[in-house]
Structures are given as structure tokens and as C-alpha cells.
Protein backbone atom coordinates (compact mmCIF):
# COMPACT_ATOMS: atom_id res chain seq x y z
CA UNK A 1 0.00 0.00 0.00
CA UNK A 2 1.16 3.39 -1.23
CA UNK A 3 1.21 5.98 1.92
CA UNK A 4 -1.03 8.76 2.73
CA UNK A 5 0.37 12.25 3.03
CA UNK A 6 -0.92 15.14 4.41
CA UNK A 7 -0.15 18.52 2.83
CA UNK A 8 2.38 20.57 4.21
CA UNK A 9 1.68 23.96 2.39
CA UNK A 10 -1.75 24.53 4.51
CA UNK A 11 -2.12 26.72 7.52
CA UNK A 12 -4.03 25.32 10.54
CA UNK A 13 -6.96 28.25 10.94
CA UNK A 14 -8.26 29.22 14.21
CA UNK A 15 -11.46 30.96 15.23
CA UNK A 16 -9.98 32.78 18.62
CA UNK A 17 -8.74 29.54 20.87
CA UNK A 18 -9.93 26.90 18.97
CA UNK A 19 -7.78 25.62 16.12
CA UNK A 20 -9.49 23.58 13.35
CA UNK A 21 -8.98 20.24 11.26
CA UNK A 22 -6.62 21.45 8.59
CA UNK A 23 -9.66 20.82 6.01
CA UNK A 24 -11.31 23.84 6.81
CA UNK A 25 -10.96 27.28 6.48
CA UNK A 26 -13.10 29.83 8.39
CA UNK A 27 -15.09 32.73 6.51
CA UNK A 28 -16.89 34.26 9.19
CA UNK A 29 -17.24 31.17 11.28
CA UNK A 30 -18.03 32.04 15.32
CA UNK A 31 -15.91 30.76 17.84
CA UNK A 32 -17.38 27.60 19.63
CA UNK A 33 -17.55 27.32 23.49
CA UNK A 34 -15.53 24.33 24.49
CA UNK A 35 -16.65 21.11 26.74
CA UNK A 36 -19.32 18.81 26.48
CA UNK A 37 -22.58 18.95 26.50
CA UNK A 38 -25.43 16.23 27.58
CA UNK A 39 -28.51 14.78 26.08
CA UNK A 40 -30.67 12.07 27.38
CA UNK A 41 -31.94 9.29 24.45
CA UNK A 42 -34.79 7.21 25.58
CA UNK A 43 -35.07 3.51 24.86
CA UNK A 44 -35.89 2.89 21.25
CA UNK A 45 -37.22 -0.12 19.97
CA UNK A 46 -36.23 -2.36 16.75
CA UNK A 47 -39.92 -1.07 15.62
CA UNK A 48 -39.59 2.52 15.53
CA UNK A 49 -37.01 4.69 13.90
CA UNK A 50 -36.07 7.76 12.90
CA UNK A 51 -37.00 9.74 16.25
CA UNK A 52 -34.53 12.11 17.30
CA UNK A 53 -36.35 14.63 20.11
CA UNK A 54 -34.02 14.66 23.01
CA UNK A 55 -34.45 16.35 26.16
CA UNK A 56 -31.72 17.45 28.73
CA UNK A 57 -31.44 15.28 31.38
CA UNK A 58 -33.23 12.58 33.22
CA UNK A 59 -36.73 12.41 32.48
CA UNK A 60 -39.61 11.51 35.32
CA UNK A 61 -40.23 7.63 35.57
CA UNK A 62 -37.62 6.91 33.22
CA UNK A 63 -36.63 3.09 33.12
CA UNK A 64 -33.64 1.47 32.80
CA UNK A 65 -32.67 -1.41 30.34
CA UNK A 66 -33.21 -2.16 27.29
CA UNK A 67 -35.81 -0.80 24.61
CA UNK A 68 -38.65 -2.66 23.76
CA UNK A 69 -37.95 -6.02 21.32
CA UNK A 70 -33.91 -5.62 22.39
CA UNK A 71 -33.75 -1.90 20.47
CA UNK A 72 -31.39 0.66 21.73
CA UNK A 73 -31.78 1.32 25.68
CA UNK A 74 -31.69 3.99 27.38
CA UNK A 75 -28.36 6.29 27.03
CA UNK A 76 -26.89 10.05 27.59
CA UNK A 77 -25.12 11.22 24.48
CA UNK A 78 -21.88 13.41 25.17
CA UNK A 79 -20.54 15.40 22.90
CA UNK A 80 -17.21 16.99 22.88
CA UNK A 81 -16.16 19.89 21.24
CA UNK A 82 -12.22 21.04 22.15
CA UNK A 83 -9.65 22.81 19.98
CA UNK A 84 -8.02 20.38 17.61
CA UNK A 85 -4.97 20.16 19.67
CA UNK A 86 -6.77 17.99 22.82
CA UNK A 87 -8.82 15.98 20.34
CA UNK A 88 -6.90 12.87 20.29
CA UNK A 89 -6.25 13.35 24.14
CA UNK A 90 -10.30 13.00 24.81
CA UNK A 91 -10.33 10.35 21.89
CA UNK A 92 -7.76 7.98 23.68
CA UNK A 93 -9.67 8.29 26.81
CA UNK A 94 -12.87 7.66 24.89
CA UNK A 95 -11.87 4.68 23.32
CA UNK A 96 -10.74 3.12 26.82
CA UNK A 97 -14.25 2.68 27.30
CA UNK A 98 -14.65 0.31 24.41
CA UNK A 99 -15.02 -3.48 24.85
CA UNK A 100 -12.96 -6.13 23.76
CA UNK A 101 -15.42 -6.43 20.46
CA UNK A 102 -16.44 -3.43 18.55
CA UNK A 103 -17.87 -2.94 15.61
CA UNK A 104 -16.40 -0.10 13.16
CA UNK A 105 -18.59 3.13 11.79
CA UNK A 106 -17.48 5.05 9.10
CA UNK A 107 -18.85 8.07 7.45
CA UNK A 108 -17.74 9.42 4.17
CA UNK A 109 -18.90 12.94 2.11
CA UNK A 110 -21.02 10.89 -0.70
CA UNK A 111 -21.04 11.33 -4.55
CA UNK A 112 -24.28 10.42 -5.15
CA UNK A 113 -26.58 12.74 -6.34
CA UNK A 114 -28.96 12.50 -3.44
CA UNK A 115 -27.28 11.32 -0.67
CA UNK A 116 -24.95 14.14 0.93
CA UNK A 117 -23.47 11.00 2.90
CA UNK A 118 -22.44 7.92 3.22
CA UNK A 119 -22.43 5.66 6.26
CA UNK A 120 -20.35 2.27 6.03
CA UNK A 121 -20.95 -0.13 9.05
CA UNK A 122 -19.02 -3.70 9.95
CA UNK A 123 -21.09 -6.36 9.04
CA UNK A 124 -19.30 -8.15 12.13
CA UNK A 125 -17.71 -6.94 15.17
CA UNK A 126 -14.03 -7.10 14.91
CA UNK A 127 -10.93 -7.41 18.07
CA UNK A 128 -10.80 -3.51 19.81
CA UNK A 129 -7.12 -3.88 19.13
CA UNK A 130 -7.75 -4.77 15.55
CA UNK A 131 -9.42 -1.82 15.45
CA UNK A 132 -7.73 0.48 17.11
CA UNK A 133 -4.59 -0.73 15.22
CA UNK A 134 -5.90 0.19 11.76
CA UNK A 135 -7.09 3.93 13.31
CA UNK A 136 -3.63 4.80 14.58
CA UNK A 137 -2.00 3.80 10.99
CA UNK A 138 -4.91 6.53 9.57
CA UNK A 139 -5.25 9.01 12.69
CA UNK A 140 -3.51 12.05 11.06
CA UNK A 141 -6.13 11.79 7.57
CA UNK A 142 -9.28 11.17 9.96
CA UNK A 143 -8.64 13.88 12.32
CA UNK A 144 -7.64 16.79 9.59
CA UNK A 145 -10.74 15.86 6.73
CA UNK A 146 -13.93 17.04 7.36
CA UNK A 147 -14.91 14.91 4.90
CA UNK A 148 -14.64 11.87 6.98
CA UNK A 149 -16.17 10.98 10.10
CA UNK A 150 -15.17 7.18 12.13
CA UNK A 151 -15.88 5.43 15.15
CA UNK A 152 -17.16 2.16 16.83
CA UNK A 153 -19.65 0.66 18.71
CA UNK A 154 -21.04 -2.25 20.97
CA UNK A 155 -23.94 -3.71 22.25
CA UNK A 156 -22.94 -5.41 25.22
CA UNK A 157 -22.29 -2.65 26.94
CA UNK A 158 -24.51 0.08 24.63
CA UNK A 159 -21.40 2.75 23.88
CA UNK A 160 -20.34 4.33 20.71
CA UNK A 161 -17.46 6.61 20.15
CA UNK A 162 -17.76 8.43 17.45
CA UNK A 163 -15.78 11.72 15.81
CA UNK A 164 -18.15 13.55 13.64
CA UNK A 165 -16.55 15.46 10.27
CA UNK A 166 -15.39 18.35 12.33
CA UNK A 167 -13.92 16.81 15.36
CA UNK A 168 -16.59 16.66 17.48
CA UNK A 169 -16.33 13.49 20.10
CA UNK A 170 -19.72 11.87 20.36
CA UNK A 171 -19.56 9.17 23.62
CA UNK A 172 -23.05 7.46 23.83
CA UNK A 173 -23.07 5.04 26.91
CA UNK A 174 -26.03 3.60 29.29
CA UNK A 175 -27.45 6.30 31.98
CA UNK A 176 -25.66 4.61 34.38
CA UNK A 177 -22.80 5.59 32.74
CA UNK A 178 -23.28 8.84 33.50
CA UNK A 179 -21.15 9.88 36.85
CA UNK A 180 -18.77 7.50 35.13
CA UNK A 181 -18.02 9.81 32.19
CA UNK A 182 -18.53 13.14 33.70
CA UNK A 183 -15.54 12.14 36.25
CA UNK A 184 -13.68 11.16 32.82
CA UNK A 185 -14.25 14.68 31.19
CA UNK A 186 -13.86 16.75 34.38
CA UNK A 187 -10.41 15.08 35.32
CA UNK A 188 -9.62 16.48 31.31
CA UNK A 189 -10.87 19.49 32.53
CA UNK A 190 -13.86 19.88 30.65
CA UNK A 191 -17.59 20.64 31.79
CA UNK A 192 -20.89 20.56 30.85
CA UNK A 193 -22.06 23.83 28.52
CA UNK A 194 -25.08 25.21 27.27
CA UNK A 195 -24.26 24.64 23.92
CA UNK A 196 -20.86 24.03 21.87
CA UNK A 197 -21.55 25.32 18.31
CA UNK A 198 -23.74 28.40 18.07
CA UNK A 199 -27.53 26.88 17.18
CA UNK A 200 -28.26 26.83 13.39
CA UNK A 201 -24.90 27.20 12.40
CA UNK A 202 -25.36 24.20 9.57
CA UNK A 203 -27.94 26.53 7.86
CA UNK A 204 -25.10 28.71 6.61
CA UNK A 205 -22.74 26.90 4.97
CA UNK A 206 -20.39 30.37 3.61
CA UNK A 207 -18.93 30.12 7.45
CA UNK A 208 -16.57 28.26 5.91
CA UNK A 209 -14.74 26.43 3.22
CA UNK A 210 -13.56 22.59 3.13
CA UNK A 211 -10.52 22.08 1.40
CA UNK A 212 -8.36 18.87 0.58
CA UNK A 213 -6.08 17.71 3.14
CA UNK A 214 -4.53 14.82 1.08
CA UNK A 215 -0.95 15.36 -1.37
CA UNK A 216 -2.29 14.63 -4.42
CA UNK A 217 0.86 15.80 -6.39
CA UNK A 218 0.04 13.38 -9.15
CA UNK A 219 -2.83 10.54 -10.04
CA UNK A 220 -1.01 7.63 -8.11
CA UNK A 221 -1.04 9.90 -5.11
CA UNK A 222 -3.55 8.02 -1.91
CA UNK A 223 -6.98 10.01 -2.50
CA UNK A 224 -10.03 9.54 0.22
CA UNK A 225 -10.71 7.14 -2.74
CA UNK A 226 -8.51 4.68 -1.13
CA UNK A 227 -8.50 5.50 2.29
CA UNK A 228 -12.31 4.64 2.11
CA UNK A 229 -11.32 1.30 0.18
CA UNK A 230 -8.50 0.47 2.72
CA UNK A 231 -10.71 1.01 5.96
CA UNK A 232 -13.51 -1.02 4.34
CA UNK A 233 -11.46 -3.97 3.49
CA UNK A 234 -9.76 -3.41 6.91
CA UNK A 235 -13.12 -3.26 9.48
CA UNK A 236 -15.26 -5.54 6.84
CA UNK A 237 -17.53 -1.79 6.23
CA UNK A 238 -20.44 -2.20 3.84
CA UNK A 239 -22.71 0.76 2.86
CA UNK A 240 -25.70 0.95 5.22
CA UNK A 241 -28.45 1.31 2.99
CA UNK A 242 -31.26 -1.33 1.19
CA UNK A 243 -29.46 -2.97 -1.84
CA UNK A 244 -33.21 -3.19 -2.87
CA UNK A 245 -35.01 0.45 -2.75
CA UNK A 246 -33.94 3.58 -4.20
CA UNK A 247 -34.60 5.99 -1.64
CA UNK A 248 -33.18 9.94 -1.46
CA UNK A 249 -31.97 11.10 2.38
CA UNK A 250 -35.73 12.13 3.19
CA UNK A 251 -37.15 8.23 2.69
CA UNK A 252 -38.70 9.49 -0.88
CA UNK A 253 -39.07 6.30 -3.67
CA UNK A 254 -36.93 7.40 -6.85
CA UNK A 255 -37.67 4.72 -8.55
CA UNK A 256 -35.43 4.29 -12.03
CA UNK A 257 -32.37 6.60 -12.00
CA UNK A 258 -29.23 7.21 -13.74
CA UNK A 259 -26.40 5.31 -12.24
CA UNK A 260 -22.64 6.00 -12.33
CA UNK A 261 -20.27 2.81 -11.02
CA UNK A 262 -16.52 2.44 -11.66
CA UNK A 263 -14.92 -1.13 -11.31
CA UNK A 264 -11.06 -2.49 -11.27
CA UNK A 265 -11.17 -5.78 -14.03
CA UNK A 266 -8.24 -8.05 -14.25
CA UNK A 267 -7.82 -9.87 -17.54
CA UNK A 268 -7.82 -13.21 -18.68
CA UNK A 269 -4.19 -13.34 -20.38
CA UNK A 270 -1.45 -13.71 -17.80
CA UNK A 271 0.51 -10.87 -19.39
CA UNK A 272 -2.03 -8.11 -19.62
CA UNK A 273 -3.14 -5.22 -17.87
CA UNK A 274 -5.77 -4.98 -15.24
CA UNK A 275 -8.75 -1.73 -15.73
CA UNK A 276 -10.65 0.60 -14.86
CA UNK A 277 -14.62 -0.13 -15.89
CA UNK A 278 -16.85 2.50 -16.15
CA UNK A 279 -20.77 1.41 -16.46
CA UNK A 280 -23.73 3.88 -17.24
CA UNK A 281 -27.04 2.65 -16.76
CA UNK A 282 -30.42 3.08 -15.06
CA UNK A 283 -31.53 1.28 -12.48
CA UNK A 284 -34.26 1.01 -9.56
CA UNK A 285 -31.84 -0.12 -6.96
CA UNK A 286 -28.33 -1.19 -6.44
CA UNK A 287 -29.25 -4.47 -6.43
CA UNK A 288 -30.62 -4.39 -10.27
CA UNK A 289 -27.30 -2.40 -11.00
CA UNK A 290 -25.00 -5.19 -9.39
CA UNK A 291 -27.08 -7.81 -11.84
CA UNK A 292 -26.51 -5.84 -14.60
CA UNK A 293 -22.81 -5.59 -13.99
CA UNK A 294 -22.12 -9.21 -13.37
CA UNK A 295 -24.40 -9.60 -16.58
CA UNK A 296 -21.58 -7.95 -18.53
CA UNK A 297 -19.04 -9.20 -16.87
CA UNK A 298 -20.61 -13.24 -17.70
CA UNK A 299 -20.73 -11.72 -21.40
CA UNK A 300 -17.56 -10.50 -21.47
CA UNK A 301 -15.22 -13.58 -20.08
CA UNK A 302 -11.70 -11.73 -21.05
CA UNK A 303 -12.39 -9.97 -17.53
CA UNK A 304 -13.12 -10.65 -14.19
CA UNK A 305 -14.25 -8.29 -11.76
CA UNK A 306 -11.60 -7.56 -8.49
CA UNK A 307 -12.92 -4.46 -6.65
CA UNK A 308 -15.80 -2.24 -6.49
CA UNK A 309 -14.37 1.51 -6.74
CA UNK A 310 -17.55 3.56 -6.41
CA UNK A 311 -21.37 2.97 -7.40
CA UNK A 312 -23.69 6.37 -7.42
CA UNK A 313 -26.73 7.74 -8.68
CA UNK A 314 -26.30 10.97 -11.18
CA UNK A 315 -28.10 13.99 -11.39
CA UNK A 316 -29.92 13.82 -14.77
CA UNK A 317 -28.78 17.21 -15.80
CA UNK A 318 -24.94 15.96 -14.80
CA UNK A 319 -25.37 13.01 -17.31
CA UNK A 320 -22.17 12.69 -19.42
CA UNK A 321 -22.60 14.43 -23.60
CA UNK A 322 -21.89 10.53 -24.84
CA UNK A 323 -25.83 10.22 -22.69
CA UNK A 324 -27.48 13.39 -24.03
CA UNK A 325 -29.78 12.00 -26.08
CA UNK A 326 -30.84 9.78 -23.12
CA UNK A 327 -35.20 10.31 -22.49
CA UNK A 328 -35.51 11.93 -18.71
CA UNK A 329 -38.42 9.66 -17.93
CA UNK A 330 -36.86 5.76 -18.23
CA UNK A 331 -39.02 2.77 -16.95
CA UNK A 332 -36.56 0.14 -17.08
CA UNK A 333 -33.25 -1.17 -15.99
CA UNK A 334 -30.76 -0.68 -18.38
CA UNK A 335 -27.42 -0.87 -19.42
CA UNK A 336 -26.13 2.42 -21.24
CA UNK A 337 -22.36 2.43 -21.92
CA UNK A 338 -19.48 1.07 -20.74
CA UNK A 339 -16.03 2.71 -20.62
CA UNK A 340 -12.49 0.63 -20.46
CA UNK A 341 -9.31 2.58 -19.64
CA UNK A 342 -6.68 0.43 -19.16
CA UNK A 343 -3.46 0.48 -16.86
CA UNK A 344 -0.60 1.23 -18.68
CA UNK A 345 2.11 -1.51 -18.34
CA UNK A 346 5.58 -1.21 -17.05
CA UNK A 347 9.14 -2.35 -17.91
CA UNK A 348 11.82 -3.80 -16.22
CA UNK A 349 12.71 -0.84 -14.64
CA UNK A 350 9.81 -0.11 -13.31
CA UNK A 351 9.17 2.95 -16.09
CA UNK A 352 6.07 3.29 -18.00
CA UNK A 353 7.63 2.72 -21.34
CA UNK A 354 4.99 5.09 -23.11
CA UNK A 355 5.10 8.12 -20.64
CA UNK A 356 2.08 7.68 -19.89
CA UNK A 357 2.29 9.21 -15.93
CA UNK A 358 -1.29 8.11 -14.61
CA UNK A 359 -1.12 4.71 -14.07
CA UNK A 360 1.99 2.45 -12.76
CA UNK A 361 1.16 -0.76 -14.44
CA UNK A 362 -0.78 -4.21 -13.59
CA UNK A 363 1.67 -5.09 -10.18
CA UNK A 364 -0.02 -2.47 -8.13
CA UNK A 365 -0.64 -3.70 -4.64
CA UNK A 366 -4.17 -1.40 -4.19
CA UNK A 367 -7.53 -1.35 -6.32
CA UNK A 368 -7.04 2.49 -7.49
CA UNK A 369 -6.82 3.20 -11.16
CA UNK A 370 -6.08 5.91 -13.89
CA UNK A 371 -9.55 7.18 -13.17
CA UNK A 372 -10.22 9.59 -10.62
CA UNK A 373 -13.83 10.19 -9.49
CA UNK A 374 -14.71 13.56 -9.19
CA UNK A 375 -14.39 14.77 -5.24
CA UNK A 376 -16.88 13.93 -2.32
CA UNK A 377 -19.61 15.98 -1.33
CA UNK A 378 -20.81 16.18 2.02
CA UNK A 379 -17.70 18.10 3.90
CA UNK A 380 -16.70 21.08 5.39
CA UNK A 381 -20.96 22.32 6.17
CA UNK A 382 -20.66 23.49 9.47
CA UNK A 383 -21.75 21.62 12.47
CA UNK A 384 -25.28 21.38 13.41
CA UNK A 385 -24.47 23.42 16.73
CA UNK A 386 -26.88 23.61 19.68
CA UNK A 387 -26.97 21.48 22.68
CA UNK A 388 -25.97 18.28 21.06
């Protein structure tokens, strides 16, 4: 695996006291009040989603245990917000909490064209030091791009540590957790505030600008392309959404829409080059677009699929000219186009015989190719603010 590196030409901004990730710059951003503040969850069952009216504090005739049919119990959320130089200090002390089983959380600034992001969960819980391992090699990227977000949870005991895009710490434990924690933060020397982030801050998003954190000096450079590909195969991450619907953020049915999804392809002969696959097509879910894929891929026995790199839906209007003559109303799953770009290959001395500066040849240890999506969404909006 290639390494990660961080630029070294950007600035760390601050807004008074509190420095920033380095992938954001303030424009009129407001200083946030630093500490923690405290929200009570009640117990949520498996049946009933979605709710998300808190109240502060301990409620009358609250009960403890689990929600109804073994759903979430009763917890307090904390949430930290400190200046970027003591976030890894609360983060260490956060992740003491964790079990010796967690399972890993990961949120990414999406593509897709109605999704602003996307959330990749563990389909198994995985060793804490395992874990923890695989965060320390990535630390530096996570805590500088508000583009990413990363934690883990477990079940037996309910906690979650979580850092949100900006840096927040989110520690979500059973009430009777509570004292627990509180000595935790205190002996950090942070206490409860009123509020962190100045309320309705995420409704103006010219407070400030993301910007990329990564060296991408040339196309082989590590993008958030492949840190999202290395933490996946890593922590076992899926996307956590229904293979089978075709929903937007708010729950509304899309139905057929235009897809986008690049693949790495290895070929048949022993001597050739391994791709990047580009497939346009329309589909109701990304379960039909998966078929369709593998359809081609049957068809077409010279290659063999090896990695997924990205799979998102695409704004009509941001179809590609080769699509323009595609109708806006489609009815049926369907395969549009399909693009091959192939590695170039290498000599003996390692030299791309042709010049050709994008690619490095067949032998490359990750799944990234010539082609570079175009940059995530989803990063560098300003934190919700408030008391949570």
C-alpha cells in the first residue's frame, strides 16, 4: 500500500482559541464554546425509527434497560467539542471505554446525487485492538478531513465513540454511565455547557470552506478514494443502505435513476493489464445495478471483476454528452455504456515505457486506477451546533 500524506503547504486556521482540522478554512465562522454537553436518548425499539427529540437530562419515571424487542436502551449522548490540539487526548480516553469487540462506523462525504453522505458499518464486530490498530495507521487523515467521520460501537455494553466530520467526540453510553463519564471529562478538565456550536450554524454553509487535506501531487497519489477502500477492506464496512429500494436522504421512492459505477477488471491473459470499468445505466436499486454488472461481466469472459471503486446515482442534468440524447423519464433497468481505460504496463525498470504518468502498471498492490472520481460531497458544512 502506497502511503497517505498530508499537505504541508496549509495553515491550521483558528477561530480565537480553537484551532481547526486542517480541512477547513473559516469565513466568518463564530468561535465555539468548548466542553461537552449532555442529552438524554430514551429507549428505542427495533420497531420505531427515525425519532430524534431529546431532552436534557433525566426524564420523570424513566426506566432502565433495554428498549422494547432488544432496540437501543436507554443512554446520555456526550458530545465533545475542544480545539483540535486535545482531540486525540479526549479520543484515547474515549476509546478506553470500548469493549474487547467493537464494531467499526465510518462516514464518508457521498457522490451520489442524493445522498450528501455515506455511512459504512461492519457487518461483524471485529478485536478492539484490531481496530484500534488500523485507526492509529490513519489518525492524522481522519482527524484533519472534514470529509470523513469514524468510530465504533457495541452492544454489550450500549457505547459508541464516534468523531463527527469536524472533530466533534460523540460518547453514547447507558445512563448509568453517567457519573462515570462526567468524572472522565472533568479530570480532562472539561464541563458541561449550554451549547458548543452556536444553534443553526449548519444553515449557513459560507462560514466556511472545506478544502483537501490529502498530497495529491500526481494521479497515483492516496486520494479519500482509497483510504475509504483500505478502511472497508480493513473493518469488513459495507454501505448501510437497502441494496433493494432507491430511496433519497428524506425516505422518498426514486424509482429508475441514472447510475454511475466504476470497477477495477483483471484480464484473462497472464501478461495483460488490469482496468478501470466505467458502467452507465439506469436502475431502480443497487441491487438491479450489481445484476446488470455481473451480466456484462458473464458476457464478457476476457475480464473478471476484483474491486468495487464507487457505485452512485447521477443527477440527470450531470449526465455525461456521450448520454445526451438519453429520455428523462426511463421505466426500465438498463445498461447504457461502458467505458475501459486500461493500466498502462511497465518495464523492467519499473518505467512506464509510453510516458504515460497516470497509471503504474498491472503489479499495483491497491484497487485504485487511472480514473479519478470527481471529489466527495458532504464536507466542510458546518456543524449542526446547539446542545448536542
Amino acid at each position: 500500500m502506497r502511503e497517505f500524506r498530508l499537505r504541508k503547504d496549509l495553515e491550521r486556521c483558528r477561530v480565537g482559541s480553537y484551532a481547526l482540522p486542517l480541512g477547513v478554512e473559516p469565513r466568518g465562522l463564530p468561535e465555539p464554546t468548548q466542553g461537552y454537553t449532555l442529552t438524554y436518548q430514551a429507549a428505542e425499539s427495533h420497531d420505531v425509527g427515525g425519532a430524534d427529540g431529546h431532552s436534557e437530562g433525566t426524564p420523570d419515571g424513566a426506566m432502565d434497560g433495554l428498549g422494547e424487542d432488544g432496540g437501543e436502551p436507554e443512554t446520555y449522548l456526550f458530545h465533545v467539542v475542544v480545539s483540535h490540539e486535545r482531540v486525540k487526548e479526549v479520543l484515547d480516553a474515549a476509546f478506553a471505554l470500548l469493549p474487547g469487540e467493537v464494531t467499526p462506523v465510518l462516514e464518508i462525504g457521498s457522490r451520489d446525487a442524493y445522498r450528501s453522505v455515506d455511512v459504512y458499518v461492519a457487518e461483524e464486530a471485529i478485536p478492539l485492538d484490531e481496530f484500534l490498530r488500523t485507526w492509529y495507521e490513519f489518525e492524522p487523515v481522519i482527524l484533519e478531513d472534514v470529509c470523513v467521520g469514524a468510530g465504533a460501537n457495541s452492544e454489550d455494553p450500549w457505547i459508541e465513540v464516534f468523531v463527527d466530520s469536524w472533530k466533534g467526540i460523540a460518547i453514547h453510553v447507558p445512563i448509568e454511565w453517567r457519573t462515570k463519564i462526567e468524572t472522565m471529562l472533568h479530570g480532562l478538565g472539561l464541563h458541561e455547557v449550554p451549547e458548543t456550536w452556536p444553534e443553526g450554524l449548519s444553515d449557513n454553509p459560507d462560514v466556511s470552506q472545506p478544502r483537501e487535506v490529502l498530497l495529491l501531487d500526481d494521479d497515483l497519489a492516496m486520494d479519500l478514494d482509497e483510504l475509504l477502500l483500505e478502511l472497508c477492506a480493513r473493518w469488513g464496512l459495507t454501505l448501510n443502505i437497502d441494496p433493494d429500494s432507491n430511496v433519497d436522504e428524506s425516505g422518498r421512492e426514486l424509482g429508475h435513476t441514472l447510475w454511475q459505477s466504476i470497477v477495477v477488471a483483471e484480464p484473462s491473459e497472464p501478461d495483460g493489464t488490469a482496468a478501470d470499468i466505467m458502467f452507465w445505466a439506469t436502475a431502480s436499486s443497487i441491487a438491479d445495478l450489481d445484476d446488470m454488472i455481473q451480466e456484462w461481466f458473464d458476457a464478457h469472459p476476457e475480464w473478471s471483476l476484483r474491486s468495487l471503486l464507487s457505485m452512485d446515482r447521477v443527477a440527470f442534468d450531470e449526465r455525461p454528452e456521450a448520454l445526451s440524447n438519453l429520455p428523462y423519464k426511463r421505466l426500465r433497468n438498463e445498461l447504457h455504456r461502458v467505458e475501459i481505460e486500461r493500466w498502462a504496463p511497465i518495464n523492467a525498470d519499473g518505467e512506464n515505457p509510453d510516458g504515460d504518468a497516470d497509471t503504474d502498471g498491472g503489479e499495483r498492490g491497491d484497487d485504485s486506477g487511472g480514473r479519478r472520481p470527481p471529489n466527495r460531497g458532504g464536507g466542510g458544512r458546518p456543524p449542526r451546533g446547539g446542545g448536542s
